[in-house]
C-alpha atoms as a PDB file:
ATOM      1  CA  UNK A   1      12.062 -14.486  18.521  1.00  0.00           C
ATOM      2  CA  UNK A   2      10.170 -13.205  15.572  1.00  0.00           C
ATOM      3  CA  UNK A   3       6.321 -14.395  14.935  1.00  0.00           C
ATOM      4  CA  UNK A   4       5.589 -15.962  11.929  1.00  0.00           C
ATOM      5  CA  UNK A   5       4.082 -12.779  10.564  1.00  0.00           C
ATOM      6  CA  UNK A   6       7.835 -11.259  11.100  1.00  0.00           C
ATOM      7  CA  UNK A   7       8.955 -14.140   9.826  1.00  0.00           C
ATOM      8  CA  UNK A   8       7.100 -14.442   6.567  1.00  0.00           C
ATOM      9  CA  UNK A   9       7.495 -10.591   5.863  1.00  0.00           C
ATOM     10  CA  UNK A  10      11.204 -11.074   6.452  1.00  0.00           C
ATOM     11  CA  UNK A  11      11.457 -13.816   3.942  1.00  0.00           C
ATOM     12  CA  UNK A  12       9.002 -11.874   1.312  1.00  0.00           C
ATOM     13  CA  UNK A  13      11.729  -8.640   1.610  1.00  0.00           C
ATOM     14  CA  UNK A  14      14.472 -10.763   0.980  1.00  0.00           C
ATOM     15  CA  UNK A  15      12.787 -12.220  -2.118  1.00  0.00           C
ATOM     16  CA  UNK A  16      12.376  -8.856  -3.125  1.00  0.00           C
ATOM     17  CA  UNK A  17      15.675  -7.719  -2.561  1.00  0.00           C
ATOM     18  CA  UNK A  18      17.218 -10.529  -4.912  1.00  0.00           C
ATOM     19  CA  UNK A  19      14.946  -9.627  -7.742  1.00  0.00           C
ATOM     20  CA  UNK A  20      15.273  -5.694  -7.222  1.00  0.00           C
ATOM     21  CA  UNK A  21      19.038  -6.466  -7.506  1.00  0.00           C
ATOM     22  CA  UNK A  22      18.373  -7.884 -11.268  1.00  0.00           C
ATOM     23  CA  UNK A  23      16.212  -5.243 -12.048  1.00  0.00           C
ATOM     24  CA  UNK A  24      18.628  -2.560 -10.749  1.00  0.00           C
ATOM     25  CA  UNK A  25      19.272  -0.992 -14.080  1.00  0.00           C
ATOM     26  CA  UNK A  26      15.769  -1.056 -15.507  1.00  0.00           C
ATOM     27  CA  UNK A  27      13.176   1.500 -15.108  1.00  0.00           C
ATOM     28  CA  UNK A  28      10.415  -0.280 -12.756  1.00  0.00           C
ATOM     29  CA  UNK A  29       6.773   0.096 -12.134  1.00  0.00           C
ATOM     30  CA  UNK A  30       4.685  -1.383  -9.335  1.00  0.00           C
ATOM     31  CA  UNK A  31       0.799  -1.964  -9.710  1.00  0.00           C
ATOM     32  CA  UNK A  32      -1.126  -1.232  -6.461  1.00  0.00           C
ATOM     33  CA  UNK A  33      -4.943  -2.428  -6.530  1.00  0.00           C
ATOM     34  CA  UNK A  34      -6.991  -1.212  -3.998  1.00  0.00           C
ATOM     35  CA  UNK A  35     -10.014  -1.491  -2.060  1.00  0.00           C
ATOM     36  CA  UNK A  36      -9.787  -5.443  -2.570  1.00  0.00           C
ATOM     37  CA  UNK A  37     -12.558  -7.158  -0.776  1.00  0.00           C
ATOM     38  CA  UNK A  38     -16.149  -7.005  -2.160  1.00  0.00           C
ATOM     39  CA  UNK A  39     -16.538  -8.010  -5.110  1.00  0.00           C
ATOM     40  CA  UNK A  40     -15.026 -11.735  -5.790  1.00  0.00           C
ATOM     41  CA  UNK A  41     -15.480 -11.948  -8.971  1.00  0.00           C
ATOM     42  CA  UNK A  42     -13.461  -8.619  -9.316  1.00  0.00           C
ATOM     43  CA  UNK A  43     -10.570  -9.421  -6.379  1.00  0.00           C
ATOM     44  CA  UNK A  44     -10.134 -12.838  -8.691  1.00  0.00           C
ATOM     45  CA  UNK A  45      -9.507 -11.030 -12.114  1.00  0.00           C
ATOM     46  CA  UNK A  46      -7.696  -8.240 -10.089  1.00  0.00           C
ATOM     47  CA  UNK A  47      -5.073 -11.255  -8.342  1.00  0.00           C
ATOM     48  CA  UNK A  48      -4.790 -12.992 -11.933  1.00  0.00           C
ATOM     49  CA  UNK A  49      -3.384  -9.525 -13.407  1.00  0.00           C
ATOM     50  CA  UNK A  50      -0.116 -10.168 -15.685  1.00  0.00           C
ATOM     51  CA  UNK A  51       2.845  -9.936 -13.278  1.00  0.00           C
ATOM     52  CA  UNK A  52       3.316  -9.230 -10.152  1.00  0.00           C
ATOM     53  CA  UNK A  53       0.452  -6.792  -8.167  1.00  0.00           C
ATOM     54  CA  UNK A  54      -0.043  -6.252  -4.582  1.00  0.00           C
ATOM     55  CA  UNK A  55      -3.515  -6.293  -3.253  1.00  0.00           C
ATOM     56  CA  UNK A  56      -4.648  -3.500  -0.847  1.00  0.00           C
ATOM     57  CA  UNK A  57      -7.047  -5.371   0.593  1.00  0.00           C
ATOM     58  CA  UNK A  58      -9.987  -3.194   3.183  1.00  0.00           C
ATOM     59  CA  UNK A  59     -10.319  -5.200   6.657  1.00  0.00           C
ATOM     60  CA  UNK A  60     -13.792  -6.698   7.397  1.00  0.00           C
ATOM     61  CA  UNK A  61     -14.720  -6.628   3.752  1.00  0.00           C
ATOM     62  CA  UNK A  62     -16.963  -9.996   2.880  1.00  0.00           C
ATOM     63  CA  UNK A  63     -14.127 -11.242   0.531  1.00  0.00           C
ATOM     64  CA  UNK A  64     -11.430 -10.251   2.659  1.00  0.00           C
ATOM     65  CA  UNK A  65      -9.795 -13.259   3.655  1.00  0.00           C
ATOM     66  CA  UNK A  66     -10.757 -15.573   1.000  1.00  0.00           C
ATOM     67  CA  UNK A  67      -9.285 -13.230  -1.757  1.00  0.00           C
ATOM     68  CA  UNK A  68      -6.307 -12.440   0.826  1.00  0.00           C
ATOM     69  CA  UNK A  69      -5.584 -16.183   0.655  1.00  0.00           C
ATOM     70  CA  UNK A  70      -5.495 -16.913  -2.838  1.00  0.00           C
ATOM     71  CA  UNK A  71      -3.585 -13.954  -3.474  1.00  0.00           C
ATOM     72  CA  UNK A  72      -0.976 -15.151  -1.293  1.00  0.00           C
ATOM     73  CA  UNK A  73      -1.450 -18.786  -3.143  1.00  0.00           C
ATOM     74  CA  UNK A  74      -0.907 -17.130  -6.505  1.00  0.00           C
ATOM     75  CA  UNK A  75       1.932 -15.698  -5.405  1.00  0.00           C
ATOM     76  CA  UNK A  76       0.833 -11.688  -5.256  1.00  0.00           C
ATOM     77  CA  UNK A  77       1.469 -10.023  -2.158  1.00  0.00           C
ATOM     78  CA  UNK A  78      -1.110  -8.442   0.252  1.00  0.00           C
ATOM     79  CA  UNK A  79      -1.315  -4.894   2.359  1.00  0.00           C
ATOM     80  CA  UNK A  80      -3.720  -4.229   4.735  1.00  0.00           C
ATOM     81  CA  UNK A  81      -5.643  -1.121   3.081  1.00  0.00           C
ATOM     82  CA  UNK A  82      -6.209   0.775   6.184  1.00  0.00           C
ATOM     83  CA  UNK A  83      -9.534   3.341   6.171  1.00  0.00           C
ATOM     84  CA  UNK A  84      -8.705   6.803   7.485  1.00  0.00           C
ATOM     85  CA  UNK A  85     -10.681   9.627   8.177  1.00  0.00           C
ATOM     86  CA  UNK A  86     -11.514  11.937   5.061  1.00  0.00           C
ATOM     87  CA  UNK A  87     -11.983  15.709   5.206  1.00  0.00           C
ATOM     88  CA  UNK A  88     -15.336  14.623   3.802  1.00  0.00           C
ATOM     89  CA  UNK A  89     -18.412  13.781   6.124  1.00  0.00           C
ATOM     90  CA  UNK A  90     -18.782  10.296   5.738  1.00  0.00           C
ATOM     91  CA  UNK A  91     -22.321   8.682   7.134  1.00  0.00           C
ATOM     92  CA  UNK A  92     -21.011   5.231   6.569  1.00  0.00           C
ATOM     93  CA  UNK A  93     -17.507   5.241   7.334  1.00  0.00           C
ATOM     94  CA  UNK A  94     -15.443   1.531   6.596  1.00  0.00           C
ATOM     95  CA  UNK A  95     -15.042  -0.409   8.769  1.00  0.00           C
ATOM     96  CA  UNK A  96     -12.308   0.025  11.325  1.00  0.00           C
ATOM     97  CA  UNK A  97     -11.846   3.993  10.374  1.00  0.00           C
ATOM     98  CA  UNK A  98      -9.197   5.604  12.367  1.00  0.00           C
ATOM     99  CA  UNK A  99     -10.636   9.510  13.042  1.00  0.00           C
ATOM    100  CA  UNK A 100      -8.471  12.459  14.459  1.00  0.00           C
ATOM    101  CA  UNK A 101     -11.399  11.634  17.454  1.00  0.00           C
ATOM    102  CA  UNK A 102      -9.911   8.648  18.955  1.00  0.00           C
ATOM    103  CA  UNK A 103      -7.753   8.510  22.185  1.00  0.00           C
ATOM    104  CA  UNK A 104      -4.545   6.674  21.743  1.00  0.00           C
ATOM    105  CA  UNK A 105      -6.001   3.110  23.610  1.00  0.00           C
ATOM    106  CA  UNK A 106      -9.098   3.143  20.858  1.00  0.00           C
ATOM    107  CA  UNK A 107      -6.437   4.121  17.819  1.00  0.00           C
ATOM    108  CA  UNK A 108      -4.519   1.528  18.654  1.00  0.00           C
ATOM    109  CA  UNK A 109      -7.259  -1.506  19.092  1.00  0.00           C
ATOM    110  CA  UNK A 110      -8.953  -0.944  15.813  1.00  0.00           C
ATOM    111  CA  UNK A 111      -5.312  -0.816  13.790  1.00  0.00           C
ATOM    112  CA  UNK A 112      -4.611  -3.769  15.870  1.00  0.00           C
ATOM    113  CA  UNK A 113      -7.911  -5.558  15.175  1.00  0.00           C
ATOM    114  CA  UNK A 114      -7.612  -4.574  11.401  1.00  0.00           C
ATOM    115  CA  UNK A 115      -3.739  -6.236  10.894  1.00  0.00           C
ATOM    116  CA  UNK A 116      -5.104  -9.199  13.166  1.00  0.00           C
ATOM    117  CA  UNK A 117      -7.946  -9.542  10.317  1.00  0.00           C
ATOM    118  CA  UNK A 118      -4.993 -10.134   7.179  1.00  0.00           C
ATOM    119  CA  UNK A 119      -2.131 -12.069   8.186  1.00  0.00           C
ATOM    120  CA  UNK A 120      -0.914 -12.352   4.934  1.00  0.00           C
ATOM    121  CA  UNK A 121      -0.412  -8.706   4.758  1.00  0.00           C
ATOM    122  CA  UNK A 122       3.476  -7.578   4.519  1.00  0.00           C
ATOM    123  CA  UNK A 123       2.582  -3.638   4.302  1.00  0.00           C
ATOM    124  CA  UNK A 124      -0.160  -1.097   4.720  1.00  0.00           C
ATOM    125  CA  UNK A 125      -1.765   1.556   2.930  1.00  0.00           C
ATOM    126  CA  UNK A 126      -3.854   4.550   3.402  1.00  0.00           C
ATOM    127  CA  UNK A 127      -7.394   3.765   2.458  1.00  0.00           C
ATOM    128  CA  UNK A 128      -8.930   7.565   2.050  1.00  0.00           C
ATOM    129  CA  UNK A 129      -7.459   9.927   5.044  1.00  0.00           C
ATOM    130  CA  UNK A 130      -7.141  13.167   3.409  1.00  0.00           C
ATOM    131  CA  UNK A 131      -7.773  14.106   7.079  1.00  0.00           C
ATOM    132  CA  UNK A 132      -5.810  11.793   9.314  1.00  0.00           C
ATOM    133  CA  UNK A 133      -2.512  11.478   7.066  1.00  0.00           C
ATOM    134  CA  UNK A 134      -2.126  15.066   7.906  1.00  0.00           C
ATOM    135  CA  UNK A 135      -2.204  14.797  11.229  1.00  0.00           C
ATOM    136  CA  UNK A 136       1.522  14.137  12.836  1.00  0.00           C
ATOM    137  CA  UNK A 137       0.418  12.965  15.982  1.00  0.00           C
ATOM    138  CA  UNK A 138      -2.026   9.972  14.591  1.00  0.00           C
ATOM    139  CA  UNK A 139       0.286   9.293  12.195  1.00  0.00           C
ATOM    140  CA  UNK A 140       3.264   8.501  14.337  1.00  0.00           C
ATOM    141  CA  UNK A 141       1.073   6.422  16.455  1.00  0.00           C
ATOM    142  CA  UNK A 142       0.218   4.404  13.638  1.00  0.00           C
ATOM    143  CA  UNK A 143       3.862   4.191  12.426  1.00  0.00           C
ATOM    144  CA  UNK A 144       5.066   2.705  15.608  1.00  0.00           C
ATOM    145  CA  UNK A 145       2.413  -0.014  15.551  1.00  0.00           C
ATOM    146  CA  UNK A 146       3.589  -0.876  11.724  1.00  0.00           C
ATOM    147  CA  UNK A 147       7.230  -1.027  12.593  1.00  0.00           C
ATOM    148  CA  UNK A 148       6.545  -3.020  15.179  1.00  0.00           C
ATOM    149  CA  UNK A 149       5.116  -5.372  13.663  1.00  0.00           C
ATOM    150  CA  UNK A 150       8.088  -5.142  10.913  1.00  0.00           C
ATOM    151  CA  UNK A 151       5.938  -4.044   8.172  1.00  0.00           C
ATOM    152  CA  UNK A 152       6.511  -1.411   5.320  1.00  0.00           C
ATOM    153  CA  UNK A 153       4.103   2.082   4.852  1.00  0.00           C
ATOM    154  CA  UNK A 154       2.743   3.280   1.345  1.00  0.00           C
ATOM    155  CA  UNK A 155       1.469   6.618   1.585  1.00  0.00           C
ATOM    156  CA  UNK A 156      -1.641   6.839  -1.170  1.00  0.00           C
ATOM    157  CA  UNK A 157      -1.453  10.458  -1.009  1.00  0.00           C
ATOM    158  CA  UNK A 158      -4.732  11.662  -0.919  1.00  0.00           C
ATOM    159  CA  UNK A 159      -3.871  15.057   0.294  1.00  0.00           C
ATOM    160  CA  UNK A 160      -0.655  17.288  -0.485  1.00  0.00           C
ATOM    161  CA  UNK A 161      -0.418  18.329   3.050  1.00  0.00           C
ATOM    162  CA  UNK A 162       0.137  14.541   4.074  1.00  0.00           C
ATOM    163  CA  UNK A 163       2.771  13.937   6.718  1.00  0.00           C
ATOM    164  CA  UNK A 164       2.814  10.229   6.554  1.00  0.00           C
ATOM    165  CA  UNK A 165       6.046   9.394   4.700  1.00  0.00           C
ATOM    166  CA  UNK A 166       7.861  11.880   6.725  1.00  0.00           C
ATOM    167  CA  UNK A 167       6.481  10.702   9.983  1.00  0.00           C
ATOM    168  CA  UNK A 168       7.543   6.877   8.713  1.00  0.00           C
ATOM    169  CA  UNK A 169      10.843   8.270   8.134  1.00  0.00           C
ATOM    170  CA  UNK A 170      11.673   9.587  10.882  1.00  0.00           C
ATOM    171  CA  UNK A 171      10.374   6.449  12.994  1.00  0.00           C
ATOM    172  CA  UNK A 172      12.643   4.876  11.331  1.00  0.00           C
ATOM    173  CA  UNK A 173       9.628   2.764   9.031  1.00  0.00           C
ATOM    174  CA  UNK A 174      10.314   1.595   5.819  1.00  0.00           C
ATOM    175  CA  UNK A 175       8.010   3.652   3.383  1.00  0.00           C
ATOM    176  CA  UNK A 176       7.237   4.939  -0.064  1.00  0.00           C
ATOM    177  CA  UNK A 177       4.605   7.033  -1.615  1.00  0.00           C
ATOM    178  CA  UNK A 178       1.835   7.000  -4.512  1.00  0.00           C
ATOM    179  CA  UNK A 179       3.315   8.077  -7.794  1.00  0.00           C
ATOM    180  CA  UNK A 180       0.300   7.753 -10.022  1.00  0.00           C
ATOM    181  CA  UNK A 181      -3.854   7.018  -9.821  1.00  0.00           C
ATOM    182  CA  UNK A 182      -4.496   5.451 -12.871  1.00  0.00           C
ATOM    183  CA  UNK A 183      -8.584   5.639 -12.670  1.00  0.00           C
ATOM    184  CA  UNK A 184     -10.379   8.728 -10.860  1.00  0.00           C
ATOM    185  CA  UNK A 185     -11.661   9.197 -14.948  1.00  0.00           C
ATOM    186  CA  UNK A 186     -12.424   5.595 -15.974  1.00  0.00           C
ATOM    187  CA  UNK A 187     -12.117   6.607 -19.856  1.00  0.00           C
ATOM    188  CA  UNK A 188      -9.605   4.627 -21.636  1.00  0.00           C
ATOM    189  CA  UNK A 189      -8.090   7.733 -23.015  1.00  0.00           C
ATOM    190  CA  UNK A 190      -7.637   9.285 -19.613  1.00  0.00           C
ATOM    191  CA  UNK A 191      -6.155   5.645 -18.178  1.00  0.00           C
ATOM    192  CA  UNK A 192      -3.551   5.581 -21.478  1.00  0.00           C
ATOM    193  CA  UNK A 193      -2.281   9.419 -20.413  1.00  0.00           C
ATOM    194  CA  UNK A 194      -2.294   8.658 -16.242  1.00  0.00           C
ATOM    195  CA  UNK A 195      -0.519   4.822 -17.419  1.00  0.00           C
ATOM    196  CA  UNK A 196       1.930   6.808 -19.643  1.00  0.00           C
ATOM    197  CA  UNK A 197       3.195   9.200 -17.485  1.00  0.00           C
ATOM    198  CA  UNK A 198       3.781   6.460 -14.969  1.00  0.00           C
ATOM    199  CA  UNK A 199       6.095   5.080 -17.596  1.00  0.00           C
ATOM    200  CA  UNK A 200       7.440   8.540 -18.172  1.00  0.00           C
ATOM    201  CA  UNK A 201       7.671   8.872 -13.954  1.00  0.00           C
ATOM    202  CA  UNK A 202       9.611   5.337 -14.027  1.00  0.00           C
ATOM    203  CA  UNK A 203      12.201   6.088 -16.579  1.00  0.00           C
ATOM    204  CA  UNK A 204      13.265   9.284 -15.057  1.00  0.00           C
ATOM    205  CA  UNK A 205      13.686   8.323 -11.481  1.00  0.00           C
ATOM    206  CA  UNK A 206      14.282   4.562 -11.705  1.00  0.00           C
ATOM    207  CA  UNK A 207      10.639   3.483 -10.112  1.00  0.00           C
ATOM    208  CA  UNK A 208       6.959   4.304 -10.251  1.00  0.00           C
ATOM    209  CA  UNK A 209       4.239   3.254  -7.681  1.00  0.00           C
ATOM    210  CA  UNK A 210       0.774   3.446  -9.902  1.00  0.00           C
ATOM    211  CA  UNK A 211      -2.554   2.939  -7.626  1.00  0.00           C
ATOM    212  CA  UNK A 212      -5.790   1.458 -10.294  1.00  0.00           C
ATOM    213  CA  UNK A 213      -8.819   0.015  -8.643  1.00  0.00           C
ATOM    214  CA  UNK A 214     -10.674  -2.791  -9.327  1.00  0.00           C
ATOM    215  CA  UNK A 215     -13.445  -1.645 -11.651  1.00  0.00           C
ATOM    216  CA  UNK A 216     -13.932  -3.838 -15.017  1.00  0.00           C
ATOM    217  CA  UNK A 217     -12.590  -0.748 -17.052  1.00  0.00           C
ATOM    218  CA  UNK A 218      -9.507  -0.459 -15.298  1.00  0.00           C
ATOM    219  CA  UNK A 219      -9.367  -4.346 -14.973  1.00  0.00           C
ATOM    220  CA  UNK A 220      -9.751  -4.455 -18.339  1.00  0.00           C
ATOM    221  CA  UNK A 221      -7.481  -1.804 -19.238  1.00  0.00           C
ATOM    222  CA  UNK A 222      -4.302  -3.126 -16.938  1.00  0.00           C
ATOM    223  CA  UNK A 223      -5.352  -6.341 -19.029  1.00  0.00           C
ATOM    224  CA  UNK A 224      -4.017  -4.746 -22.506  1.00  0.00           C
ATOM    225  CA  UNK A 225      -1.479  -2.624 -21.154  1.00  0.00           C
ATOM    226  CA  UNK A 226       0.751  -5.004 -18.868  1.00  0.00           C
ATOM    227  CA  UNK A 227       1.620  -7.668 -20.786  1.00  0.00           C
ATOM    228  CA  UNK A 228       3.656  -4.317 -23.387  1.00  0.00           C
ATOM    229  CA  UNK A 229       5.811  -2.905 -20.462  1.00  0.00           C
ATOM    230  CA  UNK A 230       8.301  -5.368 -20.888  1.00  0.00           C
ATOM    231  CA  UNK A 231       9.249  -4.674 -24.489  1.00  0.00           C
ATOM    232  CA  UNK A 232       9.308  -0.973 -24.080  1.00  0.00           C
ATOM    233  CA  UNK A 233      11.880  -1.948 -21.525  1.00  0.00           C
ATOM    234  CA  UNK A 234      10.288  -1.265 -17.938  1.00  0.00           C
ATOM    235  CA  UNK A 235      10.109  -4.114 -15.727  1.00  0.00           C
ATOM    236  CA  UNK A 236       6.811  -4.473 -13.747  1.00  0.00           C
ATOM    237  CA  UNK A 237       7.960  -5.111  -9.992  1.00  0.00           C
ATOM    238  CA  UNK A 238       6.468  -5.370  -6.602  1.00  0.00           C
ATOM    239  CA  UNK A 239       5.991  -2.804  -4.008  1.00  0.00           C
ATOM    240  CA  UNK A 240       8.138  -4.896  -1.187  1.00  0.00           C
ATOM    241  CA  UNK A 241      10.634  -5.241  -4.162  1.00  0.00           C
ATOM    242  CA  UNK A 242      10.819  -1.378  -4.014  1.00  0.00           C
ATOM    243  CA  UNK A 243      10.871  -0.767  -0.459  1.00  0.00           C
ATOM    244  CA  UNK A 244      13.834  -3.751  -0.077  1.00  0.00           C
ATOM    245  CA  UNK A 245      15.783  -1.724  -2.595  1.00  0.00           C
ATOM    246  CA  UNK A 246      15.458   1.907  -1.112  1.00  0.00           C
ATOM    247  CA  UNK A 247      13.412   3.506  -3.440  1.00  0.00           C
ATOM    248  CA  UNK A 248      11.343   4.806  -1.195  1.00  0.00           C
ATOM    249  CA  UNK A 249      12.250   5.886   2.622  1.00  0.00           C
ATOM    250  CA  UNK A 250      12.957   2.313   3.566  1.00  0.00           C
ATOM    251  CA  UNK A 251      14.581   2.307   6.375  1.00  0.00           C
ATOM    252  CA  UNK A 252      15.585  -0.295   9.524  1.00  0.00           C
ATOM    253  CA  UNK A 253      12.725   0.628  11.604  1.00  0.00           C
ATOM    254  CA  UNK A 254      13.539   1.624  14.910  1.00  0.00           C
ATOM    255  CA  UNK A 255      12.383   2.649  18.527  1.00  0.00           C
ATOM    256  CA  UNK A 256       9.484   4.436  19.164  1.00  0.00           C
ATOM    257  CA  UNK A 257       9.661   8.135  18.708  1.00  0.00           C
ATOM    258  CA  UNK A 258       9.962   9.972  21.843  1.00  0.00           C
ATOM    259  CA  UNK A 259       6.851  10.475  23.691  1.00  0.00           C
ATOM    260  CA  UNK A 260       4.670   8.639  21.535  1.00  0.00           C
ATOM    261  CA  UNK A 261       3.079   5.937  23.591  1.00  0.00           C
ATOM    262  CA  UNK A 262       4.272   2.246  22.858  1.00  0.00           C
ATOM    263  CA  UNK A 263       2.221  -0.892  21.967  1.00  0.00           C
ATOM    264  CA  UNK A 264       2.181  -2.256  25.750  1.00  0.00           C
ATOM    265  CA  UNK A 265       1.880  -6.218  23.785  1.00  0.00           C
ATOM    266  CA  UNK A 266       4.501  -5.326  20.907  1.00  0.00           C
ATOM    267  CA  UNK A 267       7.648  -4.247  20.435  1.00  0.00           C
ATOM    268  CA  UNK A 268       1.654  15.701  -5.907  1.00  0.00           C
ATOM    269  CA  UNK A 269      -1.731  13.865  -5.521  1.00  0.00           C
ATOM    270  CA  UNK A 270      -5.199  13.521  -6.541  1.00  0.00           C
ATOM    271  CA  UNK A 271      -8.652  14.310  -5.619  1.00  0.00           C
ATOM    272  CA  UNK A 272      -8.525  14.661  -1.867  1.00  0.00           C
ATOM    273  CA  UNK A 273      -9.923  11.235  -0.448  1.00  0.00           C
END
């Protein structure tokens, strides 16, 4: 029998499948915000966003669960924004970092404690881990523990020499990958080109998956710009909607790969991050 997290991811998938269906012709872009729980006041302006959004919401955070809930209230759907080791030294890592360092047993408690945290979340994303999304081995560990749990993958891509989507793919886990960062340069100018060629990104292969984060110039910016896509015909979408549709590598996820150790209770980029 499914849990009710299966259950509610199941039903959110399906939702998105109807409306991908009606949007099938149309050139579609999906708003990611990430690193969701500090700031309230922020996470609230960043779930009231025209349209449809997904939160990427960091486990442990202070506003964690209160913005995950009235995200899910509003309507906008939540991923657990997962921190990952970085190439760079970090002397205050997040909380619940995975690291190339842990054994299998201590990998797979902290992802566990982390999706525990946001049962609202119907995905996951990479949260930094220019380090660990390169690393096959970690990364097929964590895409067992996401299928299991029937969830979908977005890679962020902060490395090129990320093997995350593959790894997903070959697990058998639905998946897609990180199109656009609207906001490394928080000038509006540089936000108009990075939003534009998401546009531009959209219309030529059907979809685009922009990542913005929530700082009151990009807030503010996503304010102006939204509410436009519609009449220069792109329809703004969510990321489940994509994954239901097989934009990405969605796929039926499937067994564990062989030789990976099971959950004994369960069934071209940016700035390197």
């Amino acid at each position: 029998m499914l849990t009710a997290r299966r259950r509610s991811v199941a039903f959110c998938l399906l939702m998105a499948l109807a409306g991908a269906h009606a949007q099938a012709d149309t050139p579609r872009l999906a708003l990611i915000i990430d690193d969701i729980g500090y700031s309230l006041e922020r996470g609230r302006r960043a779930i009231a966003l025209p349209g449809p959004v997904t939160l990427a919401v960091l486990p442990f955070t202070p506003n964690a669960n209160a913005l995950a809930a009235l995200a899910s209230e509003r309507g906008q759907d939540v991923i657990l924004h997962q921190p990952m080791e970085s190439i760079y030294a970090d002397a205050r890592p997040a909380p619940a970092t995975l690291t190339t360092e842990m054994p299998w047993a201590s990998f797979h408690r902290t992802l566990g404690l982390a999706l525990d945290f946001l049962p609202q979340a119907i995905g996951v994303s990479n949260h930094t881990g220019s380090l660990l999304t390169a690393r096959s081995e970690q990364m097929a560990w964590l895409m067992n523990e996401v299928g299991a749990r029937g969830l979908f993958f977005v890679d962020s891509r902060t490395t090129a020499e990320t093997v995350a989507l593959d790894t997903a793919t070959r697990i058998g886990v639905p998946s897609l990958r990180r199109d656009v960062f609207l906001d490394h340069d928080l000038d509006p100018s540089a936000m108009t080109h990075h939003f534009e060629r998401a546009v531009t990104i959209a219309r030529t292969k059907g979809h685009a998956v922009v990542i913005a984060h929530p700082h009151d110039e990009s807030l503010a910016f996503l304010e102006r710009s939204l509410p436009a896509l519609a009449a220069r015909g792109v329809a703004q979408t969510r990321v489940a909607e994509l994954v239901s549709s097989g934009a990405g590598a969605a796929r039926k996820p499937s067994r564990a790969a062989p030789g990976l150790p099971r959950n004994p209770t369960s069934p071209r980029t940016g700035p390197a991050l």
